[in-house]
C-alpha atoms as a PDB file:
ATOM      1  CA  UNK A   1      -0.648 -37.865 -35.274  1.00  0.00           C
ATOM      2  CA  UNK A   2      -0.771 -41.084 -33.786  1.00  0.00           C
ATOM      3  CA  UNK A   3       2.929 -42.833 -33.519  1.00  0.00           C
ATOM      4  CA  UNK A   4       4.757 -44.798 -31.129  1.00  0.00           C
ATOM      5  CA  UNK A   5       8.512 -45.897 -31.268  1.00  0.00           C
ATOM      6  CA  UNK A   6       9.587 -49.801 -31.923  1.00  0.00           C
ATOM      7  CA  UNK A   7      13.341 -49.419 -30.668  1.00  0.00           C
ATOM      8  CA  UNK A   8      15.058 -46.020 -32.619  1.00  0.00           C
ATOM      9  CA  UNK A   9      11.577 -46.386 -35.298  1.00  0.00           C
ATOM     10  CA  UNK A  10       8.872 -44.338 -35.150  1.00  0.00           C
ATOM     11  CA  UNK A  11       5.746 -45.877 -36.343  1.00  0.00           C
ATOM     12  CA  UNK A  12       2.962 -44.005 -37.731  1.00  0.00           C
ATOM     13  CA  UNK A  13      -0.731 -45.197 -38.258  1.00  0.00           C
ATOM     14  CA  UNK A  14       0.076 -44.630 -41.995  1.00  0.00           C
ATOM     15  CA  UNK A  15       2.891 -47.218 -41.435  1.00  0.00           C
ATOM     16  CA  UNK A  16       0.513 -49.748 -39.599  1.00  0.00           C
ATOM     17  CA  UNK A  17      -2.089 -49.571 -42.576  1.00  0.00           C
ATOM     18  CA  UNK A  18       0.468 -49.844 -45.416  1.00  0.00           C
ATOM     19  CA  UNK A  19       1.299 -53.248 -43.369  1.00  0.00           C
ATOM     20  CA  UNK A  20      -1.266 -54.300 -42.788  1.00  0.00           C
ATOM     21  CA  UNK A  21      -2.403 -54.025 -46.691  1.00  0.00           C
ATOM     22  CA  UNK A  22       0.836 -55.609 -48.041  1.00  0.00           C
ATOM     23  CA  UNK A  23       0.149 -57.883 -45.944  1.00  0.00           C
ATOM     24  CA  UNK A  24      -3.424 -58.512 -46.857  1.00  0.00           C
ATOM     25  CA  UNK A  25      -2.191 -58.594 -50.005  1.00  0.00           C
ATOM     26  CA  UNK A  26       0.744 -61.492 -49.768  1.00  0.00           C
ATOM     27  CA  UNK A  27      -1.750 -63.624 -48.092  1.00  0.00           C
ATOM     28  CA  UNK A  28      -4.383 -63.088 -51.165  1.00  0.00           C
ATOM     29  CA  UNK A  29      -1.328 -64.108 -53.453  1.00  0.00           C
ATOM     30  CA  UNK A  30      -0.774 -66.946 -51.258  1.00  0.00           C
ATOM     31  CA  UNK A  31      -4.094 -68.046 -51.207  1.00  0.00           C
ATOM     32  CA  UNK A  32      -4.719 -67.875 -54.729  1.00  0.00           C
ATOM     33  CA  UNK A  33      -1.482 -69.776 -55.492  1.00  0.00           C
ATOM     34  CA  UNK A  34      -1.460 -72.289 -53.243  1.00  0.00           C
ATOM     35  CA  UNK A  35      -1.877 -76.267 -54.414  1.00  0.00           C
ATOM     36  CA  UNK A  36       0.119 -75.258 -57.741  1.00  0.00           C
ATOM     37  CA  UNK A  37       2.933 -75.302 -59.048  1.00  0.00           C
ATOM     38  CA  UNK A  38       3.207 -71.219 -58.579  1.00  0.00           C
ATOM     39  CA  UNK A  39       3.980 -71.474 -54.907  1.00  0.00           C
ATOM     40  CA  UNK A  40       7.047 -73.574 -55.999  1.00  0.00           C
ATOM     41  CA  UNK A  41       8.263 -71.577 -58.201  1.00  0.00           C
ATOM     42  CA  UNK A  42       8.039 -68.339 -55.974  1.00  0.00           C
ATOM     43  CA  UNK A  43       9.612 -70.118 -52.989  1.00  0.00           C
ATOM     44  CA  UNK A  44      12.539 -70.734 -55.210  1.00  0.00           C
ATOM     45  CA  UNK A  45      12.916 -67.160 -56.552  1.00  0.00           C
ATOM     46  CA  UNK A  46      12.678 -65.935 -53.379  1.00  0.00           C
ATOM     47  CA  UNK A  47      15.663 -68.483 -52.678  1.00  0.00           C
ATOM     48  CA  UNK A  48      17.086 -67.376 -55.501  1.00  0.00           C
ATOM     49  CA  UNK A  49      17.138 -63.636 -54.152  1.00  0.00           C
ATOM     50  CA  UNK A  50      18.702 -64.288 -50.629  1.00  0.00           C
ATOM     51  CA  UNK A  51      21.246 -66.243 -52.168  1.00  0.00           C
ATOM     52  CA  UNK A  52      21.929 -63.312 -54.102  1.00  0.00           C
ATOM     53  CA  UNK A  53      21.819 -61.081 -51.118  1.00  0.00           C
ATOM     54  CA  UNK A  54      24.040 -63.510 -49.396  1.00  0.00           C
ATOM     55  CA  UNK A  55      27.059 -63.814 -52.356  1.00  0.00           C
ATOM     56  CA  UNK A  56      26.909 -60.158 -52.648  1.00  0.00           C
ATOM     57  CA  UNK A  57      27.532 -59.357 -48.542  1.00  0.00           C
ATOM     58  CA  UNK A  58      30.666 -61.790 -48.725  1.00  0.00           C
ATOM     59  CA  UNK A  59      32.021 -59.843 -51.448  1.00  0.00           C
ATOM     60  CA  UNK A  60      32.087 -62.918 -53.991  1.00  0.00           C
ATOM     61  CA  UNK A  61      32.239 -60.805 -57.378  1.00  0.00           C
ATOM     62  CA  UNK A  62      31.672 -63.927 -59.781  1.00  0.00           C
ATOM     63  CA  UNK A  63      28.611 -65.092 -58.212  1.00  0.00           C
ATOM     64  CA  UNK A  64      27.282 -61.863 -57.510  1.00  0.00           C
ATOM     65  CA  UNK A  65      27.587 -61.057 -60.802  1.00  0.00           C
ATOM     66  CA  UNK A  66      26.058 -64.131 -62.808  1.00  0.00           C
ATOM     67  CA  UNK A  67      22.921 -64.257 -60.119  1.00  0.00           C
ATOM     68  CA  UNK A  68      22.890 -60.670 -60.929  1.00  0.00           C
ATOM     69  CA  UNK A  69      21.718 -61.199 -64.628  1.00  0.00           C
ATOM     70  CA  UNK A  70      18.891 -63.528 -63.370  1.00  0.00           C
ATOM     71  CA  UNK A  71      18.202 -60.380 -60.578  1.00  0.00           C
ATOM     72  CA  UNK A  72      18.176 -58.178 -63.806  1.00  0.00           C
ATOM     73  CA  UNK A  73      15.184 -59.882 -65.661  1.00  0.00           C
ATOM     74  CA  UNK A  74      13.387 -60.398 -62.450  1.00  0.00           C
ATOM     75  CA  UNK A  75      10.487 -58.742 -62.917  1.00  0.00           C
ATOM     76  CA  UNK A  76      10.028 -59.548 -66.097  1.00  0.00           C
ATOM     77  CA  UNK A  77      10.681 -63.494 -65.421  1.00  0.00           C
ATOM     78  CA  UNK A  78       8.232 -63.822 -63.046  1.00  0.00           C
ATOM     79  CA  UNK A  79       5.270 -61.778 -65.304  1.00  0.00           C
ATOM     80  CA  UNK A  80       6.065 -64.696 -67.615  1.00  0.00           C
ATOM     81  CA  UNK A  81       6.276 -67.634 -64.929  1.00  0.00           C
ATOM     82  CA  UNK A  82       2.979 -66.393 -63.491  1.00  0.00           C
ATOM     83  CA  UNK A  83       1.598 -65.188 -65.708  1.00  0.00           C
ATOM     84  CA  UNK A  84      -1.796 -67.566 -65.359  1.00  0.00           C
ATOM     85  CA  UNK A  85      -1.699 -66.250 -61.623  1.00  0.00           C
ATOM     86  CA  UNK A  86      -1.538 -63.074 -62.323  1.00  0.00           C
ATOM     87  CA  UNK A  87      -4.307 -63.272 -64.933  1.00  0.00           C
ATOM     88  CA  UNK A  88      -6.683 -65.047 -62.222  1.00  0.00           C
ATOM     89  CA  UNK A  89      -6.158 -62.246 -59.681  1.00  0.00           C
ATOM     90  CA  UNK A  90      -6.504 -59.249 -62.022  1.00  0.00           C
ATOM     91  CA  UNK A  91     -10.065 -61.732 -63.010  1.00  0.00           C
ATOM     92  CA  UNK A  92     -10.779 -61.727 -59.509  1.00  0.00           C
ATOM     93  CA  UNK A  93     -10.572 -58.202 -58.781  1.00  0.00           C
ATOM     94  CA  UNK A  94     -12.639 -57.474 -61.569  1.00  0.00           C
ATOM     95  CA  UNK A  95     -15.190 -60.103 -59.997  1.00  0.00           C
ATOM     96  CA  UNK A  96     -15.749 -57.700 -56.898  1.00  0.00           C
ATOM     97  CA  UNK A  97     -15.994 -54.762 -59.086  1.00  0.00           C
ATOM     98  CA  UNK A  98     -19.831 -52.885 -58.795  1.00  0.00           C
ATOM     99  CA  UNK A  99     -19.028 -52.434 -62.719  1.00  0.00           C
ATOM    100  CA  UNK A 100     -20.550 -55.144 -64.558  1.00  0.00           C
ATOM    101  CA  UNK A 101     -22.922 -55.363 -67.605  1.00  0.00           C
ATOM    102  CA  UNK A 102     -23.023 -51.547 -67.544  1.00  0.00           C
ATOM    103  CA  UNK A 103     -24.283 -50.619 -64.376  1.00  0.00           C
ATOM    104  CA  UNK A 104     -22.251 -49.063 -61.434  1.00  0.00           C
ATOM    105  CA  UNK A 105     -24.602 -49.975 -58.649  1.00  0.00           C
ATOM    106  CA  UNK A 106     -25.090 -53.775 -59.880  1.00  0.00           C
ATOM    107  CA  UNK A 107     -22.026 -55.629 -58.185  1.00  0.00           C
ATOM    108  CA  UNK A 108     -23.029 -53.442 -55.040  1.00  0.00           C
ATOM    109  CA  UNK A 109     -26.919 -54.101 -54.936  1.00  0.00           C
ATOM    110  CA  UNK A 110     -27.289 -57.580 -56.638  1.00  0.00           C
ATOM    111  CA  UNK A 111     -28.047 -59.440 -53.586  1.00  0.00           C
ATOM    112  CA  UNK A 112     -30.957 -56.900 -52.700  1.00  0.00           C
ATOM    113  CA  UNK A 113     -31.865 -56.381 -56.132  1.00  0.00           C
ATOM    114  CA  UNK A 114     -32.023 -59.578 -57.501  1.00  0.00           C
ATOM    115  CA  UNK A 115     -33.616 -61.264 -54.624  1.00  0.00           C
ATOM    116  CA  UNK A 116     -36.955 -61.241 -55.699  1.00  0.00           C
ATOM    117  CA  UNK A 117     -36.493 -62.183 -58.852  1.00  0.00           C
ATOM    118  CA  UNK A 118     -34.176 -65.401 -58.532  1.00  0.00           C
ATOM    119  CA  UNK A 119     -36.750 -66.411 -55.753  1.00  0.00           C
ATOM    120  CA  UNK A 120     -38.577 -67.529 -58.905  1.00  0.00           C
ATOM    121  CA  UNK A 121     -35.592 -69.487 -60.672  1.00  0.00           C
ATOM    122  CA  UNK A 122     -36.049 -73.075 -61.667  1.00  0.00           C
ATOM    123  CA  UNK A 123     -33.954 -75.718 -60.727  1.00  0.00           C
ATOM    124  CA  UNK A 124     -36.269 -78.649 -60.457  1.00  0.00           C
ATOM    125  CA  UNK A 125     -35.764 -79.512 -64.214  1.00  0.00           C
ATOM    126  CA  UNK A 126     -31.888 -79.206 -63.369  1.00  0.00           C
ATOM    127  CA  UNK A 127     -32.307 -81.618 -60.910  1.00  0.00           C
ATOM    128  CA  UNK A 128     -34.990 -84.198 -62.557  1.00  0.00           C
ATOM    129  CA  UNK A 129     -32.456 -84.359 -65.259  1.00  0.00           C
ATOM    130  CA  UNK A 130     -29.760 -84.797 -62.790  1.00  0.00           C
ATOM    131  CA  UNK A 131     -31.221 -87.785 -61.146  1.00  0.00           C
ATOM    132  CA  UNK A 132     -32.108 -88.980 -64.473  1.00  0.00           C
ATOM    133  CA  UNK A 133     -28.759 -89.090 -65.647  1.00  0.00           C
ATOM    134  CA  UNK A 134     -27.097 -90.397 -62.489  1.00  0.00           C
ATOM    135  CA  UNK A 135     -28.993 -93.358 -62.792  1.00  0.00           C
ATOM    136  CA  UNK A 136     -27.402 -93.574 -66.372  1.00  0.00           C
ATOM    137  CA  UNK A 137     -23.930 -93.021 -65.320  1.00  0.00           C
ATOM    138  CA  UNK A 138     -24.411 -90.011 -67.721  1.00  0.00           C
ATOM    139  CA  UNK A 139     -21.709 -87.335 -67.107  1.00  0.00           C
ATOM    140  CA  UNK A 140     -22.721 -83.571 -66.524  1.00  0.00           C
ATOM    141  CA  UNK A 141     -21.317 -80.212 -66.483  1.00  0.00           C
ATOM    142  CA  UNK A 142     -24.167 -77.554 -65.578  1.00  0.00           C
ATOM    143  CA  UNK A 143     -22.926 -73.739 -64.726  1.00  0.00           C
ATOM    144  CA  UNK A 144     -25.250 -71.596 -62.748  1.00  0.00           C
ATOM    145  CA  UNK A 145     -24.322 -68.058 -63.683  1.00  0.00           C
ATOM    146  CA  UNK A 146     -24.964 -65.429 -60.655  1.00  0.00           C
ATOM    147  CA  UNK A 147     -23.532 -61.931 -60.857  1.00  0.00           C
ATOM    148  CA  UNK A 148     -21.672 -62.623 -64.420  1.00  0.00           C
ATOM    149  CA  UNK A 149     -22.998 -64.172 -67.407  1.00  0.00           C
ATOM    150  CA  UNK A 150     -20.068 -65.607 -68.481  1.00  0.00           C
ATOM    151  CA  UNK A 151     -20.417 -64.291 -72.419  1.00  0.00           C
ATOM    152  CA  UNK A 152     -16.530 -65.365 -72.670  1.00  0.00           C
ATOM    153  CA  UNK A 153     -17.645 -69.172 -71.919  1.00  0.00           C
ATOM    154  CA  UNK A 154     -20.614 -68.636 -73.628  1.00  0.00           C
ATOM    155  CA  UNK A 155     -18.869 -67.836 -76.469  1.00  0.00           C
ATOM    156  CA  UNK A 156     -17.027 -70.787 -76.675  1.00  0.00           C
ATOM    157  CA  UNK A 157     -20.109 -72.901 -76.905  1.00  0.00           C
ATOM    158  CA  UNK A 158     -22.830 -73.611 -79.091  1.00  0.00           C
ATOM    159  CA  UNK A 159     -25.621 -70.890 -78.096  1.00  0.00           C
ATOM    160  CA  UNK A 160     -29.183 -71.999 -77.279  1.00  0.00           C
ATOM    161  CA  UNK A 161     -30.582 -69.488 -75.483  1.00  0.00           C
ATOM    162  CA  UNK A 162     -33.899 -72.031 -74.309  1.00  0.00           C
ATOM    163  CA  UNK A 163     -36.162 -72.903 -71.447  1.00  0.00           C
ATOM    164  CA  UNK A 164     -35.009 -74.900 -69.123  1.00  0.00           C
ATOM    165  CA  UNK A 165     -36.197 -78.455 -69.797  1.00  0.00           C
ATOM    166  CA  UNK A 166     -35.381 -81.713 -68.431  1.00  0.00           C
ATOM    167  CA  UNK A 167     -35.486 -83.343 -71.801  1.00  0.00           C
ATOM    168  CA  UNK A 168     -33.344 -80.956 -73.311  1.00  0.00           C
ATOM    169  CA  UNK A 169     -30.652 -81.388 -70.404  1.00  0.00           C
ATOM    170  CA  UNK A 170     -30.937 -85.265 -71.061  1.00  0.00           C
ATOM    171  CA  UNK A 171     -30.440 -84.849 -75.074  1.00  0.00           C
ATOM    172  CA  UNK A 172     -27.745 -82.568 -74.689  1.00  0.00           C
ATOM    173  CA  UNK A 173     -25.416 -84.878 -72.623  1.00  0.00           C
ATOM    174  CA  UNK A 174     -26.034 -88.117 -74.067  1.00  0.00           C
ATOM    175  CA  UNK A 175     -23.303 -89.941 -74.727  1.00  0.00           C
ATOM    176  CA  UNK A 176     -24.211 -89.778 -78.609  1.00  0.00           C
ATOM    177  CA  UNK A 177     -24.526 -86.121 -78.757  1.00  0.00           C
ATOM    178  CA  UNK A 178     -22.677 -84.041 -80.813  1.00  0.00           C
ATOM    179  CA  UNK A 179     -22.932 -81.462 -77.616  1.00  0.00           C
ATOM    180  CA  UNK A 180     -22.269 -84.005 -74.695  1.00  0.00           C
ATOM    181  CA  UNK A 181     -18.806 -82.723 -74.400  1.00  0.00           C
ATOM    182  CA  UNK A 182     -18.490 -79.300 -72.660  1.00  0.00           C
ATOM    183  CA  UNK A 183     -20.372 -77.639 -69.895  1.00  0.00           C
ATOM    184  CA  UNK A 184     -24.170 -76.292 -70.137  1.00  0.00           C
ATOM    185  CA  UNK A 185     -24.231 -72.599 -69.290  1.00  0.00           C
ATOM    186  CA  UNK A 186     -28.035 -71.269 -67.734  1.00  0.00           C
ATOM    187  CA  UNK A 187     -28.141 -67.983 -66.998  1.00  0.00           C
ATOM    188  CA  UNK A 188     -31.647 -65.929 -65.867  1.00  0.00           C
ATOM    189  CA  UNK A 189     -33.594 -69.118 -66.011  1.00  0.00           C
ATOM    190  CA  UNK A 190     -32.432 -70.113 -69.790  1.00  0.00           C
ATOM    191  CA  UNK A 191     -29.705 -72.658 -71.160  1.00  0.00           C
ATOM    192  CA  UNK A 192     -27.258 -69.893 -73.258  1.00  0.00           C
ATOM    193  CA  UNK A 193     -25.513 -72.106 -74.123  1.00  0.00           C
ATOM    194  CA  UNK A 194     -23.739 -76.240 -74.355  1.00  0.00           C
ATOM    195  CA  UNK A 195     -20.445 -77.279 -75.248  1.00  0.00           C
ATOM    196  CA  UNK A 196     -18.533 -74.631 -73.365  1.00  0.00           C
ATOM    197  CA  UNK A 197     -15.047 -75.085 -72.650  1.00  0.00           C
ATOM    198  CA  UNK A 198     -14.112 -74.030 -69.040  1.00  0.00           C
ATOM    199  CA  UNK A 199     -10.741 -73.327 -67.781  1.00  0.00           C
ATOM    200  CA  UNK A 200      -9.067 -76.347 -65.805  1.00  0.00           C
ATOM    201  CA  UNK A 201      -7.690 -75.486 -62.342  1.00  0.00           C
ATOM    202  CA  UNK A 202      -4.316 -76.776 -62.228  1.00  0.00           C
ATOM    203  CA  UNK A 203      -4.299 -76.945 -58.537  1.00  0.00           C
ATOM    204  CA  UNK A 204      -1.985 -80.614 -57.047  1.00  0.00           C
ATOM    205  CA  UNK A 205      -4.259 -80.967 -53.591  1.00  0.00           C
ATOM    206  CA  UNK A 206      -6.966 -82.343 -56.215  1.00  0.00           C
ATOM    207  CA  UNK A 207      -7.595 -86.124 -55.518  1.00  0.00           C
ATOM    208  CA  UNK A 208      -6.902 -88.365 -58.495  1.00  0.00           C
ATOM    209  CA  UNK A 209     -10.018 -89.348 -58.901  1.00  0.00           C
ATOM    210  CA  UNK A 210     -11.792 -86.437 -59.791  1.00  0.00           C
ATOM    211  CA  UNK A 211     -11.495 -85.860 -63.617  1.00  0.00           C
ATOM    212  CA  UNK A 212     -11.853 -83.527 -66.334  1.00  0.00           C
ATOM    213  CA  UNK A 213     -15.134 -82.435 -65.430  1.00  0.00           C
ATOM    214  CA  UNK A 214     -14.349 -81.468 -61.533  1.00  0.00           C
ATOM    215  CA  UNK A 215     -11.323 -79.772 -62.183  1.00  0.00           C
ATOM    216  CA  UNK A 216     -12.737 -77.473 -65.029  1.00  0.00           C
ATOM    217  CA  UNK A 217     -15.768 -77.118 -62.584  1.00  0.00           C
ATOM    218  CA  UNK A 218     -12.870 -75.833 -59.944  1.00  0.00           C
ATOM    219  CA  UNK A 219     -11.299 -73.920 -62.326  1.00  0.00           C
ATOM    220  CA  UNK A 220     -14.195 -71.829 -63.261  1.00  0.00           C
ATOM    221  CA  UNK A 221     -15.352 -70.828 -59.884  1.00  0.00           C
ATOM    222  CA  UNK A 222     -11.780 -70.096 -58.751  1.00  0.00           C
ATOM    223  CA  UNK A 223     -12.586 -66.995 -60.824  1.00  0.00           C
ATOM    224  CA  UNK A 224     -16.334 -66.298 -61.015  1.00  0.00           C
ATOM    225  CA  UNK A 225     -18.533 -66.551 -58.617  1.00  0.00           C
ATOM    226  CA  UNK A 226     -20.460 -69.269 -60.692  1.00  0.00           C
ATOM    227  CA  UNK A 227     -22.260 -72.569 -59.139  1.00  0.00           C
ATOM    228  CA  UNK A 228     -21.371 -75.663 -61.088  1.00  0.00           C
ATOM    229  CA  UNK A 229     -22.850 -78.855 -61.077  1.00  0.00           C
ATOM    230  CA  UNK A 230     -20.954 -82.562 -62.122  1.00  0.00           C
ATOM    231  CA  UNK A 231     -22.476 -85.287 -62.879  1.00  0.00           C
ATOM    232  CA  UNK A 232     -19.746 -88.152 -62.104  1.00  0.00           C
ATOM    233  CA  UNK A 233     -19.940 -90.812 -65.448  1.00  0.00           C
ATOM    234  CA  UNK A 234     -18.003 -93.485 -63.138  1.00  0.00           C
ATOM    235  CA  UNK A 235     -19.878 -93.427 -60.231  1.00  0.00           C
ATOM    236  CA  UNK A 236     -23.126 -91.392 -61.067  1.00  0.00           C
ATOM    237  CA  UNK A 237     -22.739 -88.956 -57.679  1.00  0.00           C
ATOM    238  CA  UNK A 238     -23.644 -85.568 -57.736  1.00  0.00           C
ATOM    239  CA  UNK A 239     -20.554 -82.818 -56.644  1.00  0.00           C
ATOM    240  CA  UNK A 240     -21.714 -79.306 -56.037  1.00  0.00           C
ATOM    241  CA  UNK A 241     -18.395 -76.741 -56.586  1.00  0.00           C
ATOM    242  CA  UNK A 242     -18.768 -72.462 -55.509  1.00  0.00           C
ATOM    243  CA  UNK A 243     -15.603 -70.284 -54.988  1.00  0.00           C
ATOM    244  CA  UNK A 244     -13.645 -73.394 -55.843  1.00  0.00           C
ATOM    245  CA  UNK A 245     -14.481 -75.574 -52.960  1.00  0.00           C
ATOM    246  CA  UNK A 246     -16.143 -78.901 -53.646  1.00  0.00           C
ATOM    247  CA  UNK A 247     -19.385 -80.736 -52.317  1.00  0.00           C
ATOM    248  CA  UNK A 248     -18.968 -84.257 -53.218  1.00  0.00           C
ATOM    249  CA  UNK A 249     -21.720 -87.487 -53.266  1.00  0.00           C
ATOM    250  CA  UNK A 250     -24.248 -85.260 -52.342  1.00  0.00           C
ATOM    251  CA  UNK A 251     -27.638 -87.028 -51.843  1.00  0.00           C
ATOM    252  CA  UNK A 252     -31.104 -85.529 -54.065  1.00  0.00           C
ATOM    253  CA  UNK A 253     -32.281 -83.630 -51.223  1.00  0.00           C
ATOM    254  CA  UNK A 254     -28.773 -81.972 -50.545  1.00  0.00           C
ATOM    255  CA  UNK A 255     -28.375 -81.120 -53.813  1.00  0.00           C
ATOM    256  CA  UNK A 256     -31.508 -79.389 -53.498  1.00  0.00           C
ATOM    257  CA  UNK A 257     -30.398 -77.568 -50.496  1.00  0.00           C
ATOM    258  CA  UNK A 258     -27.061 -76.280 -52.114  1.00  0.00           C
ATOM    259  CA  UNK A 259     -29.149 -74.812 -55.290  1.00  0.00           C
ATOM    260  CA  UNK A 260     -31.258 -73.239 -52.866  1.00  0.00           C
ATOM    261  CA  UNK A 261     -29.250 -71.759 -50.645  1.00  0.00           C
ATOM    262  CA  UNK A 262     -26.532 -70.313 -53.314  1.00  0.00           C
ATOM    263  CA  UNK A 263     -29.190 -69.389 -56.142  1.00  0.00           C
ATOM    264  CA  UNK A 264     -32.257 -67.835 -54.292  1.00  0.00           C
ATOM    265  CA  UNK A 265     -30.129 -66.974 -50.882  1.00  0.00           C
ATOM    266  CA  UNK A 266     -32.863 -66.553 -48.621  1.00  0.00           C
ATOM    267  CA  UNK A 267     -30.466 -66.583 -46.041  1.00  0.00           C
ATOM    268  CA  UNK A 268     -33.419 -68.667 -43.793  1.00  0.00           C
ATOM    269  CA  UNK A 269     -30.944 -71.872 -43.329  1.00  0.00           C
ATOM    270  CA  UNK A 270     -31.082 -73.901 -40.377  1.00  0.00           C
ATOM    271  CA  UNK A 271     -28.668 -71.979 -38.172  1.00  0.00           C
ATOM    272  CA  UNK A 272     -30.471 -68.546 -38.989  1.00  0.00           C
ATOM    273  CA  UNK A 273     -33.991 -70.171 -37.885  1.00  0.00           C
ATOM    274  CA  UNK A 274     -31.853 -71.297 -34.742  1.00  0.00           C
ATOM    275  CA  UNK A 275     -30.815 -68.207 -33.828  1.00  0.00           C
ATOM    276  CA  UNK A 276     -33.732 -66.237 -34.632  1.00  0.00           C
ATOM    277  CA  UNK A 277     -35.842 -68.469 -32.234  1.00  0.00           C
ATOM    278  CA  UNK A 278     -33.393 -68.340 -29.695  1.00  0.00           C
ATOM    279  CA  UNK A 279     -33.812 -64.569 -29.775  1.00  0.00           C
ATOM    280  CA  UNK A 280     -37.793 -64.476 -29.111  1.00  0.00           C
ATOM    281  CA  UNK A 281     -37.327 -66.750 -26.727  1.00  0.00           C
ATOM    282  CA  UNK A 282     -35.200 -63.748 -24.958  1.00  0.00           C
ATOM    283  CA  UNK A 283     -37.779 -60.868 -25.787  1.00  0.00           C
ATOM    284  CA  UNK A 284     -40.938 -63.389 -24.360  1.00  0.00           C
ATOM    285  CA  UNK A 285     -38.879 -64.202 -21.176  1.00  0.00           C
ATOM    286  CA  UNK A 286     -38.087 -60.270 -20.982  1.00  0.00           C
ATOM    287  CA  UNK A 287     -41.586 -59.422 -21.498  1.00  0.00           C
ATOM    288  CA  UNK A 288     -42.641 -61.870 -18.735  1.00  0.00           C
ATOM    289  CA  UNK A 289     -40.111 -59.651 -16.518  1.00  0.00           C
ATOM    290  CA  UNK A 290     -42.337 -56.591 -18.059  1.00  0.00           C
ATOM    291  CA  UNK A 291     -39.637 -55.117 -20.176  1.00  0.00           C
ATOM    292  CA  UNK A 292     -40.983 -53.095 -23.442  1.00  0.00           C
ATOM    293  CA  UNK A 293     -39.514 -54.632 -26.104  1.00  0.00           C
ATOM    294  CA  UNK A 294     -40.613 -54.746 -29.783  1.00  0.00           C
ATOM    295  CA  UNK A 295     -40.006 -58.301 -31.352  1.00  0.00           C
ATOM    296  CA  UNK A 296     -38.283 -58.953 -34.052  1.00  0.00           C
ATOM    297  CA  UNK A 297     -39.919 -59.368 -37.038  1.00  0.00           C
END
């Protein structure tokens, strides 16, 4: 069995991958709690904890004893102090499950699988109506659904379940509409659904002058893997948010470009052509040197 010693420790390679998972795992937590108020709160219990540690080594009863309680109803403090942390983890996990809408080999094969078909998605109404509203200063919320569709949103809407039209897109958020307020849900080329309520990340590195509609748009792909597009009502700029990251004042054509690349993923960007060419360039110059090579298709 592999092992070596670290001073009078032996360390086995079961120790080195139980490490290197908790670790793994700490930085996970860290990354899904940092920007709130979570992190806060954690570095303080775990302030809370060494003090402990620290009253109880000098032997000071009193102390010891009163942090004790709070040590007592540790566990059970921090279910309830995080408990919107740990809800968005346990959602994430379930997000990289191959279980969803009953079939064990979708999660695993959806890229392959679903290739073909999303090739034929249409976004060009999205984007019409986009423009159109821009020019309006008409806000948007539009939510792409990939690998989930979202029924728990959905549900919170008013369902549609239509084509994808520009017109419709318009009437739904005008400013007059009883449905204007809420996000648009498409799914498999149709609108489910309008009026959706989305959770609102409650992240602080947010700038102040995003709203309502960009922090419910970061909220909601914090925990799906959803693509989101806002329509800003003050300034009329489109902002493009995936995995909770945001593309803001993006011009028609790169709006374009980010539907593309995240909803048909034909993985042909720029940098792929680049490299691609690069590597017949190789195989011609190694043919030249009369080297059989086969190249790549």
């Amino acid at each position: 069995m592999f092992s070596f010693k670290v001073g009078f420790i032996e360390v086995t390679w079961i120790d080195v991958i139980d490490i290197g998972m908790v670790g793994y795992l700490l930085f996970q937590l860290y990354k899904l709690m940092r920007g709130s108020v979570a992190i806060k709160i954690l570095f303080g219990s775990i302030v809370l904890y060494a003090a402990y540690l620290l009253v109880k080594v000098s032997g000071m009863e009193l102390m010891t004893s009163i942090l004790g309680q709070f040590m007592s109803v540790g566990v059970i403090a921090l279910i309830i102090l995080f408990q919107q942390e740990i809800r968005r983890f346990l959602l994430l996990l379930g997000k990289t499950t191959v279980f969803d809408e009953d079939n064990p080999l979708r999660g695993f094969v959806w890229r392959r699988s679903k290739k073909g078909n999303e090739k034929h998605f249409q976004f060009n109404p999205v984007i019409e109506a986009a423009k159109s509203m821009a020019a309006s200063h008409t806000g948007a919320l539009i939510v792409f659904a990939k690998n989930s569709d979202l029924k728990f949103y959905t549900e919170s809407g008013d369902l549609i379940d239509a084509i994808i039209s520009k017109r419709l897109l318009i009437s739904i958020f005008n400013k007059y509409s009883p449905m204007h307020d809420g996000a648009v849900i498409i799914h498999k080329n149709r609108i489910k659904a309008a009026r959706c309520i989305l959770p609102v990340s409650d992240r602080s590195d947010i700038p102040a002058n995003f709203g309502l509609r960009h922090r419910a748009a970061i909220g909601l792909t914090e925990t799906t893997d959803a693509i989101v597009l806002v329509v800003s009502e003050e300034t009329g700029q489109f902002s493009i948010i995936h995995n909770g990251i945001l593309d803001h004042n993006l011009s028609t054509q790169e709006l374009r470009n980010k539907l593309n690349y995240y909803l048909i993923d034909d993985n042909l960007n720029f940098s792929d052509n680049k490299i691609l060419n690069e590597v017949k360039e190789i195989v011609k110059d190694l043919r030249n040197k009369g080297e059989e090579l086969r190249e790549p298709v």
